[in-house]
N, C-alpha and C. Protein backbone atom coordinates (compact mmCIF):
# COMPACT_ATOMS: atom_id res chain seq x y z
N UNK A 1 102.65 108.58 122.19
CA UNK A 1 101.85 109.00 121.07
C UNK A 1 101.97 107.99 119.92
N UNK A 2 102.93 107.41 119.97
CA UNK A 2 103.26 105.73 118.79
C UNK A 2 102.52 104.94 118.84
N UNK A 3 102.21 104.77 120.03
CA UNK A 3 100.92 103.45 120.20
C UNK A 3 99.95 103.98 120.18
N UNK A 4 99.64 105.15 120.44
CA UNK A 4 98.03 105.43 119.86
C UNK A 4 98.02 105.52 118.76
N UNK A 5 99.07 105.88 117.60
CA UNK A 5 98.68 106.13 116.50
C UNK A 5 99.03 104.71 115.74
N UNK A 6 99.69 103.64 116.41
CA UNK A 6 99.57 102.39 115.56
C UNK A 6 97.68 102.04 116.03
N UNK A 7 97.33 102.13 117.23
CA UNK A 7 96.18 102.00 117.39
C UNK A 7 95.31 102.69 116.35
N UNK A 8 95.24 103.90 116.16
CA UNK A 8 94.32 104.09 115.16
C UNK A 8 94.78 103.90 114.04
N UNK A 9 95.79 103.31 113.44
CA UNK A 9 95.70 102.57 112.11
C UNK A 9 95.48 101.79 112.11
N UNK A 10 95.15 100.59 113.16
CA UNK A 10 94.41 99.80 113.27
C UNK A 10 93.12 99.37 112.43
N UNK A 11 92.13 100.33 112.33
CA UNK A 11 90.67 100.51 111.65
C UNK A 11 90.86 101.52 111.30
N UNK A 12 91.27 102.20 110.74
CA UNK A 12 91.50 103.34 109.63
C UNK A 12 90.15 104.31 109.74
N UNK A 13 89.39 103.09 108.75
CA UNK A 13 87.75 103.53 108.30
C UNK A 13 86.80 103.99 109.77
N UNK A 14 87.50 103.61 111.04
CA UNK A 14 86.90 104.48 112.29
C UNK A 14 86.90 105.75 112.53
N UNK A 15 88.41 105.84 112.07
CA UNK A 15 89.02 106.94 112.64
C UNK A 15 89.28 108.29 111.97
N UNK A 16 90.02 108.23 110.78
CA UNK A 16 89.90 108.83 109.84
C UNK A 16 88.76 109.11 108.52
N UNK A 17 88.94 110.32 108.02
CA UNK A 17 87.18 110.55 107.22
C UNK A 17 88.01 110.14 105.72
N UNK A 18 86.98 109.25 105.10
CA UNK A 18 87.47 109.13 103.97
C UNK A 18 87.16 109.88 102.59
N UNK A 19 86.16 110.41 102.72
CA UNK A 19 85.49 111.53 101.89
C UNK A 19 86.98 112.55 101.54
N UNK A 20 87.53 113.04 102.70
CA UNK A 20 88.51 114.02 102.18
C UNK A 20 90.61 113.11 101.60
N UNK A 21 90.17 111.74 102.09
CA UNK A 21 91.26 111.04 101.58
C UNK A 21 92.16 111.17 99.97
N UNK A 22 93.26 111.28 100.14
CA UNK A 22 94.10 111.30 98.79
C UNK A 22 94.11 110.04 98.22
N UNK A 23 93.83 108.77 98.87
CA UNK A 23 94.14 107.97 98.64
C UNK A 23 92.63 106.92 99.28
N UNK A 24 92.47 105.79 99.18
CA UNK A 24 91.84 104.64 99.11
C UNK A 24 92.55 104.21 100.59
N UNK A 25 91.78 104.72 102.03
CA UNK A 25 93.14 104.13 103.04
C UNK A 25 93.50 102.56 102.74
N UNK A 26 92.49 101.87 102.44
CA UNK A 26 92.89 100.53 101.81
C UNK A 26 93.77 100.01 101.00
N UNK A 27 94.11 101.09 100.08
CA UNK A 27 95.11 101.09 99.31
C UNK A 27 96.06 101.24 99.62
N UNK A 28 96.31 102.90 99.99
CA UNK A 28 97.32 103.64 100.56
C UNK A 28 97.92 103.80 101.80
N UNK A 29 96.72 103.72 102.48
CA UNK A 29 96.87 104.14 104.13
C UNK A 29 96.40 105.47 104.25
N UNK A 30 96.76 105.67 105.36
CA UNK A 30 96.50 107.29 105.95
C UNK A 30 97.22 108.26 106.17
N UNK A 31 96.61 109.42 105.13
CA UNK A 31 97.49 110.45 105.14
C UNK A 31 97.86 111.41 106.08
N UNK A 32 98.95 112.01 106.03
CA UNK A 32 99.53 112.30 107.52
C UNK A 32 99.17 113.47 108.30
N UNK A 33 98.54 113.93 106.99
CA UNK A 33 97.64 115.45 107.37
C UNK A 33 96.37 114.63 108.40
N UNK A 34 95.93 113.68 107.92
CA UNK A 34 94.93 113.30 108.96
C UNK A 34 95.07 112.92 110.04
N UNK A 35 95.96 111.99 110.27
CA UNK A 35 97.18 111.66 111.40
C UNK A 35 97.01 113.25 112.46
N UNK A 36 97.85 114.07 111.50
CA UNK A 36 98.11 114.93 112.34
C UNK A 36 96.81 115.77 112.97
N UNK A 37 95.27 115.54 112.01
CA UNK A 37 94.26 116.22 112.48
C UNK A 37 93.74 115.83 113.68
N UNK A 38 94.04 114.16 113.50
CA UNK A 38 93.96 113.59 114.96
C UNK A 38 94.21 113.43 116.19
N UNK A 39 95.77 113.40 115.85
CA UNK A 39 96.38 113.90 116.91
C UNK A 39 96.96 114.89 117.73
N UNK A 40 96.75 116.05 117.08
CA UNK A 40 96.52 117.23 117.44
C UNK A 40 98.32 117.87 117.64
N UNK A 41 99.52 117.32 118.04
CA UNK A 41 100.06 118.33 117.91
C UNK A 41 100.77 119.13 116.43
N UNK A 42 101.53 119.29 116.05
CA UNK A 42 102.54 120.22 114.67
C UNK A 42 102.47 118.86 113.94
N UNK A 43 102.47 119.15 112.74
CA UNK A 43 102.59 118.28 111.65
C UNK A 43 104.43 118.12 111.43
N UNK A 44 105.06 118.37 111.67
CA UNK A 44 106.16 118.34 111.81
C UNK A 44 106.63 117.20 112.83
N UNK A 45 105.81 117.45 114.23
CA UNK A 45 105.67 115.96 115.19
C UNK A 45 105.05 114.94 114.64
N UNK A 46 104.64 114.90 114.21
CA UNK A 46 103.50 113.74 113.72
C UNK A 46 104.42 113.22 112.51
N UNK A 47 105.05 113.79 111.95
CA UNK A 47 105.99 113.30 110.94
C UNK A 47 107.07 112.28 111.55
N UNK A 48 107.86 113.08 112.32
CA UNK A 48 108.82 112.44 113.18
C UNK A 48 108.18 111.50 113.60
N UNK A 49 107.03 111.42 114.54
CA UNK A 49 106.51 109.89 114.94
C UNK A 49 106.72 109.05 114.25
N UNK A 50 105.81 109.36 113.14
CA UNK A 50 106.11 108.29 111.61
C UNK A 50 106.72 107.60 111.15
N UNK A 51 108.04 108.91 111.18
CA UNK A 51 109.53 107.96 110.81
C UNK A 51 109.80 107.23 111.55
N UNK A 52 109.69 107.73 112.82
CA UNK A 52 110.63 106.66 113.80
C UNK A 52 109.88 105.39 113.76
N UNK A 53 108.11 104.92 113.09
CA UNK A 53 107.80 103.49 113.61
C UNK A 53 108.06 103.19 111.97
N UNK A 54 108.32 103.82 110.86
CA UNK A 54 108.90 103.15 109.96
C UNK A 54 109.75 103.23 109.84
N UNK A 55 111.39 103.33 110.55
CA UNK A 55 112.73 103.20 110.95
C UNK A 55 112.36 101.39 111.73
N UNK A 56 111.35 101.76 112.36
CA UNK A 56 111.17 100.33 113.63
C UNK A 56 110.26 99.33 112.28
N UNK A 57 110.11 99.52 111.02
CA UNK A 57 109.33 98.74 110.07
C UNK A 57 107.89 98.32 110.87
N UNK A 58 107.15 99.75 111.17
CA UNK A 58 105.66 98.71 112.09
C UNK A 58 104.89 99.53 111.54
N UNK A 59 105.34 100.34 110.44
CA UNK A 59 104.43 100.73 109.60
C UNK A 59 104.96 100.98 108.20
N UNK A 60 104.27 101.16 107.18
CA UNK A 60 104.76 101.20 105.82
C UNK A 60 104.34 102.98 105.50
N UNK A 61 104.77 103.25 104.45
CA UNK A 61 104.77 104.70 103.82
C UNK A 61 104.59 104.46 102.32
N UNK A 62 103.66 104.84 101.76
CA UNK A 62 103.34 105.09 100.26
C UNK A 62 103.36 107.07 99.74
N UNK A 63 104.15 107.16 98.82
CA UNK A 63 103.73 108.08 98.07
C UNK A 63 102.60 108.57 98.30
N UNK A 64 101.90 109.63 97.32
CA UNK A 64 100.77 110.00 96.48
C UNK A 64 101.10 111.07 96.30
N UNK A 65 101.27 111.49 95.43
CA UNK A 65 101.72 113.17 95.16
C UNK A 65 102.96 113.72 95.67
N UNK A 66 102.32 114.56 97.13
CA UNK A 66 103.12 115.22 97.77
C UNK A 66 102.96 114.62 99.29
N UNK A 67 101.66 114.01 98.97
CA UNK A 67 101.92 113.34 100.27
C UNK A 67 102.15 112.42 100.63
N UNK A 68 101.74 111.89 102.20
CA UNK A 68 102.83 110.45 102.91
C UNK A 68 101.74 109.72 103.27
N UNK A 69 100.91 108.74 102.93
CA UNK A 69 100.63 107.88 103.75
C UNK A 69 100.72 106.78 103.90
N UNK A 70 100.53 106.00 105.17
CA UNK A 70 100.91 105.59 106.42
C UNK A 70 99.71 103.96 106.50
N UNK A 71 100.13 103.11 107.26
CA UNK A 71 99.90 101.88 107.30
C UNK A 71 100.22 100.91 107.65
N UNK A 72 99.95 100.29 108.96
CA UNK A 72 100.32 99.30 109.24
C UNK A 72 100.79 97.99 108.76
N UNK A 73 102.21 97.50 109.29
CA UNK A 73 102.74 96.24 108.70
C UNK A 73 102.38 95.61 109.87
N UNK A 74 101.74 94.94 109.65
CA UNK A 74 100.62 93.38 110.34
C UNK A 74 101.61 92.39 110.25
N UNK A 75 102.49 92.00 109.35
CA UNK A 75 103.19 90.77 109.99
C UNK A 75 104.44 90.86 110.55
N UNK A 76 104.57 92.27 110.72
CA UNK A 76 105.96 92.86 111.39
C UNK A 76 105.56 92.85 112.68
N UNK A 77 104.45 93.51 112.79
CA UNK A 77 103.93 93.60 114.69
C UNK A 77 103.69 92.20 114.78
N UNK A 78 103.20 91.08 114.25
CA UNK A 78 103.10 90.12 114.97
C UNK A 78 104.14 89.53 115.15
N UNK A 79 105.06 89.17 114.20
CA UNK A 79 106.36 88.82 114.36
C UNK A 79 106.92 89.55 116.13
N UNK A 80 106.89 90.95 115.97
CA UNK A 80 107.56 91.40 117.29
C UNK A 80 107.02 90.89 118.25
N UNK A 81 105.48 90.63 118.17
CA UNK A 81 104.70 90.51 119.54
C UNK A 81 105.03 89.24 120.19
N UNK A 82 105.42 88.30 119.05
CA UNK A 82 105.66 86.86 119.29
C UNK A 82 107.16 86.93 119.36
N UNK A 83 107.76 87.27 119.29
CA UNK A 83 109.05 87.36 119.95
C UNK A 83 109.83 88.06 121.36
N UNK A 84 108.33 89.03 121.23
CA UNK A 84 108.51 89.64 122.99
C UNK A 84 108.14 88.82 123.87
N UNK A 85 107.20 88.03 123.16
CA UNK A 85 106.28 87.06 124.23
C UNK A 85 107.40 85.79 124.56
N UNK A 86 108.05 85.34 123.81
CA UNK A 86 109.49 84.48 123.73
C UNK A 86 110.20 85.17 124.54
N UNK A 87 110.61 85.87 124.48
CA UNK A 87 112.06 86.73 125.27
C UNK A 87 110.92 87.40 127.00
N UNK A 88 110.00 87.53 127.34
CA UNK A 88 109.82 87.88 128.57
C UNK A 88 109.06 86.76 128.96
N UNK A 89 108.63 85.49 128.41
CA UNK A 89 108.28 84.54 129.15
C UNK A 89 108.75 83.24 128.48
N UNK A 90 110.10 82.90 128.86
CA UNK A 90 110.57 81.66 127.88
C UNK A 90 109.84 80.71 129.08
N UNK A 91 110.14 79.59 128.24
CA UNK A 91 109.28 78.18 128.76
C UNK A 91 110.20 77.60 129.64
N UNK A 92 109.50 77.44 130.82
CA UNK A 92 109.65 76.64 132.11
C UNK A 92 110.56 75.30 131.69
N UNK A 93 111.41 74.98 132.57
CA UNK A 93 111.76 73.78 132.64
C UNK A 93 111.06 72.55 133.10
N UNK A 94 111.06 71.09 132.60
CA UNK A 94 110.00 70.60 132.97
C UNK A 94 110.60 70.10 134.18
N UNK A 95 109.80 69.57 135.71
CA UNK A 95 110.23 69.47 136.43
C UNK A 95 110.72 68.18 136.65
N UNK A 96 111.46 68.15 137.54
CA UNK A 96 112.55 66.52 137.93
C UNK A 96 111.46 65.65 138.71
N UNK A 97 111.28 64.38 137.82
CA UNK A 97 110.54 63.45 138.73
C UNK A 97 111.65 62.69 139.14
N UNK A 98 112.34 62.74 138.65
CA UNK A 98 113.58 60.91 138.73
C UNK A 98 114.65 60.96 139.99
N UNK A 99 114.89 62.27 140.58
CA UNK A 99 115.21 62.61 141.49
C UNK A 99 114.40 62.55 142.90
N UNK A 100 115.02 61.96 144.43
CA UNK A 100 114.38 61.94 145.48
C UNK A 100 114.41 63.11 145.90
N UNK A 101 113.23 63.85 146.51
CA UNK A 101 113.21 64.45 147.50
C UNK A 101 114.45 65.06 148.45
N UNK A 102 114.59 66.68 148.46
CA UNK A 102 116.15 66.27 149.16
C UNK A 102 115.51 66.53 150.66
N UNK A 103 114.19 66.21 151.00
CA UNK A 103 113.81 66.34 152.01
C UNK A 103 113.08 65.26 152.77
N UNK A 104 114.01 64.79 154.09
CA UNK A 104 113.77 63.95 154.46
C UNK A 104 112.46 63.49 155.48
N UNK A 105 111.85 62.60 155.63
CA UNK A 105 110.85 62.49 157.02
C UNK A 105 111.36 61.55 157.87
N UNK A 106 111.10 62.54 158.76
CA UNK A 106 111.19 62.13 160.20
C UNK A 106 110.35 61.53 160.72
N UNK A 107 110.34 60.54 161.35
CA UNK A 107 108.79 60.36 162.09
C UNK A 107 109.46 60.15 163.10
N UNK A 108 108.08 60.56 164.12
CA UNK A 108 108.43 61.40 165.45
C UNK A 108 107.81 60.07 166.49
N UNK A 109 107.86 59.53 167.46
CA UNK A 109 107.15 58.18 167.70
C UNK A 109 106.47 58.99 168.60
N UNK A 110 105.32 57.84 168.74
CA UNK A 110 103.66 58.86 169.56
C UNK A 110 103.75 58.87 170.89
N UNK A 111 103.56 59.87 171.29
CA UNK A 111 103.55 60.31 173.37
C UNK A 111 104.60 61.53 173.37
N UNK A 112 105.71 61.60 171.97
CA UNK A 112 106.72 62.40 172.58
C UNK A 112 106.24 64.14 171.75
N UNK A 113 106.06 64.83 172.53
CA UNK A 113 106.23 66.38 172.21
C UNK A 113 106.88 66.97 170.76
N UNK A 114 106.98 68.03 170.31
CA UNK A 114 107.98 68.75 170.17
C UNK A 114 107.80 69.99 171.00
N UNK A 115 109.21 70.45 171.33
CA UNK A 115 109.10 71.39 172.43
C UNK A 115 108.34 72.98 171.31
């Protein structure tokens, strides 16, 4: 349910209605009542989600009143993405030209078989 909801903070203005917004999502982000309209289970879950991806800093939290909203940190996810991409595909070694072959040829002289 974390990655869909970093997904829809993604484009905000898709997903969420801004007419009933506390806040400017541009400004603020998205409030969690909407979050939670979206995602349908207890606002109480949808909270906890929250915390835990701003515990992980991949989203930010603003005030407004009484309420919480919510917003993606863009140079935190890229930072991670580019460091996952480092750590599950480090760079190849370049290969040994200067070294022979540890494999030798044989040549076989012509008329004779191999069995």
């Amino acid at each position: 349910m974390r990655l869909r909801m970093l997904r829809w903070l993604r484009a905000p203005e898709r997903r969420f209605p801004t007419d009933t917004a506390v806040a400017a999502p541009a400004e603020a982000g998205v409030c969690v009542s909407h979050i939670r309209a979206q995602a349908g289970p207890a606002q109480s879950t949808v909270s906890a989600c929250m915390a835990g991806l701003r515990r992980a800093r991949l989203v930010r939290a603003t005030r407004v009143g009484k309420w919480a909203c919510y917003e993606r940190d863009e140079q935190r996810i890229a930072d991670l993405v580019a460091r996952l991409g480092r750590s599950l595909c480090p760079p190849q070694p370049a290969p040994l030209t200067s070294r022979p072959s540890p494999l030798r040829r044989v040549r076989v002289p012509a008329g004779r078989a191999d069995p």
